[in-house]
C-alpha atoms as a PDB file:
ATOM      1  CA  UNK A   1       3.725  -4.241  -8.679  1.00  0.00           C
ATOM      2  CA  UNK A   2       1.831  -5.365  -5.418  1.00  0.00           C
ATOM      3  CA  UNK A   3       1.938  -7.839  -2.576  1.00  0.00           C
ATOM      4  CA  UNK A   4      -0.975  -9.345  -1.090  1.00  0.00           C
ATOM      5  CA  UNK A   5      -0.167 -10.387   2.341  1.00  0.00           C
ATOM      6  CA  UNK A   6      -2.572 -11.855   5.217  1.00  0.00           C
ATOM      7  CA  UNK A   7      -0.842 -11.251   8.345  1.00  0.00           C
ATOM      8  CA  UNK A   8      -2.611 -12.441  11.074  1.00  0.00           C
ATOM      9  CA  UNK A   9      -6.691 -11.822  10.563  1.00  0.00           C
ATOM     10  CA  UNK A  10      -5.210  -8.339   8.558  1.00  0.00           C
ATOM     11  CA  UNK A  11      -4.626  -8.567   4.716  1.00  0.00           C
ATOM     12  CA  UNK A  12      -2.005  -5.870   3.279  1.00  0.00           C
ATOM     13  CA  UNK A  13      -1.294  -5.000   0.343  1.00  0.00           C
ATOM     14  CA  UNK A  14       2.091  -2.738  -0.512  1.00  0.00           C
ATOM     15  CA  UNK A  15       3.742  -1.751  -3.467  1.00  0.00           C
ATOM     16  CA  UNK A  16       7.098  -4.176  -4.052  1.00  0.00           C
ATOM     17  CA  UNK A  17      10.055  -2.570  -4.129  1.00  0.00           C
ATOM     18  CA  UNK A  18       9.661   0.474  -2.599  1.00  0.00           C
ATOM     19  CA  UNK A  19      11.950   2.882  -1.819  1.00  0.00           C
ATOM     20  CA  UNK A  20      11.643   2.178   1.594  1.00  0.00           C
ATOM     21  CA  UNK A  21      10.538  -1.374   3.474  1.00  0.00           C
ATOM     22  CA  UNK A  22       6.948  -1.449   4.628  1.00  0.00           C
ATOM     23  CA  UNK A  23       6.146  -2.694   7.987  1.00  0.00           C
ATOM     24  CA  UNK A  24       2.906  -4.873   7.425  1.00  0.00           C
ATOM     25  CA  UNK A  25       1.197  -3.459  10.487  1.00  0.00           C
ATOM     26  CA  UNK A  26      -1.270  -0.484  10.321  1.00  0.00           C
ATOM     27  CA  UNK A  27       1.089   1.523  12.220  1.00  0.00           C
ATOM     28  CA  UNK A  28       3.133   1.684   9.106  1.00  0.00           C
ATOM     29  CA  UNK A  29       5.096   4.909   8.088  1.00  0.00           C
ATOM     30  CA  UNK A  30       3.256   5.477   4.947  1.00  0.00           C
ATOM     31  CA  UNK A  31      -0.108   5.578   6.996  1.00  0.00           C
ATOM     32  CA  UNK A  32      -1.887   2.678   5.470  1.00  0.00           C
ATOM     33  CA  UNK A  33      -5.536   3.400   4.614  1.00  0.00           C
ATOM     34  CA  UNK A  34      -8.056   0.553   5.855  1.00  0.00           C
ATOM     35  CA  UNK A  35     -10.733  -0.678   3.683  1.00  0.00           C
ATOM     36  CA  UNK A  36     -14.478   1.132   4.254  1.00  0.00           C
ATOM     37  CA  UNK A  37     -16.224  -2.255   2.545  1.00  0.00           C
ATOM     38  CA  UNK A  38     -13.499  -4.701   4.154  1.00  0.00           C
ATOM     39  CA  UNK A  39     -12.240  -4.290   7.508  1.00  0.00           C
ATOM     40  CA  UNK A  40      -8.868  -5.654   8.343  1.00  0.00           C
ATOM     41  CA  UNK A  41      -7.787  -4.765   4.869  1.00  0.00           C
ATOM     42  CA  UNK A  42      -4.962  -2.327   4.599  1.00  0.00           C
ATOM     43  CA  UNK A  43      -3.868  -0.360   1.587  1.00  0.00           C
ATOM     44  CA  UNK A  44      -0.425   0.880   2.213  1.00  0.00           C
ATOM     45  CA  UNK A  45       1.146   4.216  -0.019  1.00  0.00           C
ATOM     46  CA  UNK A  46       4.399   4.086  -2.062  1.00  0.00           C
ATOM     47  CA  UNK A  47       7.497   6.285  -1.179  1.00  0.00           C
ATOM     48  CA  UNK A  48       7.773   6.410  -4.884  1.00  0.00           C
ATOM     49  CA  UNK A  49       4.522   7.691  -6.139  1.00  0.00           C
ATOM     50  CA  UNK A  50       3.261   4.704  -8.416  1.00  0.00           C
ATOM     51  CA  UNK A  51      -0.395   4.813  -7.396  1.00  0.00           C
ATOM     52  CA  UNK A  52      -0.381   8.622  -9.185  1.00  0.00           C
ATOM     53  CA  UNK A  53       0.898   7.110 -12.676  1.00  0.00           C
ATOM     54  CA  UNK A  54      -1.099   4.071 -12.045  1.00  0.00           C
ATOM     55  CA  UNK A  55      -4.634   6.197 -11.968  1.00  0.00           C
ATOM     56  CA  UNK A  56      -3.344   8.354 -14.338  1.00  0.00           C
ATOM     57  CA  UNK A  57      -3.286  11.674 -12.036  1.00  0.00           C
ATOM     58  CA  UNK A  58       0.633  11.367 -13.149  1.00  0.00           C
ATOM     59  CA  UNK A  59       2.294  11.031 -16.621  1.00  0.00           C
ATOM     60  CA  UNK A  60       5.893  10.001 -16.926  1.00  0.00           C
ATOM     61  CA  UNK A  61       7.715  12.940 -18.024  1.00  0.00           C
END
């Protein structure tokens, strides 16, 4: 699952329960990506891998 957060003018959206807290800043660890089409939106990466399974580049084993 995902949170949608507007912090600020920024929108972020992390994974929930990670294995690690995300800092809602674009100076993240997990190097947040910001949107080409959107600006101030900010996709952040999971610790544990879900976007992989999620676009099915991953299958549970």
């Amino acid at each position: 699952m995902w949170a949608v957060q507007q912090i600020g003018g920024e929108i972020h959206i992390s994974p929930l329960e990670d294995l690690r807290p995300h800092d809602h800043s674009p100076r993240c660890w997990c190097c947040p990506i910001e949107d080409s089409q959107y600006p101030d939106v900010w996709t952040h990466n999971s610790l544990d891998g879900r976007e992989r399974y999620e676009s099915g580049a991953r299958e549970l084993s």
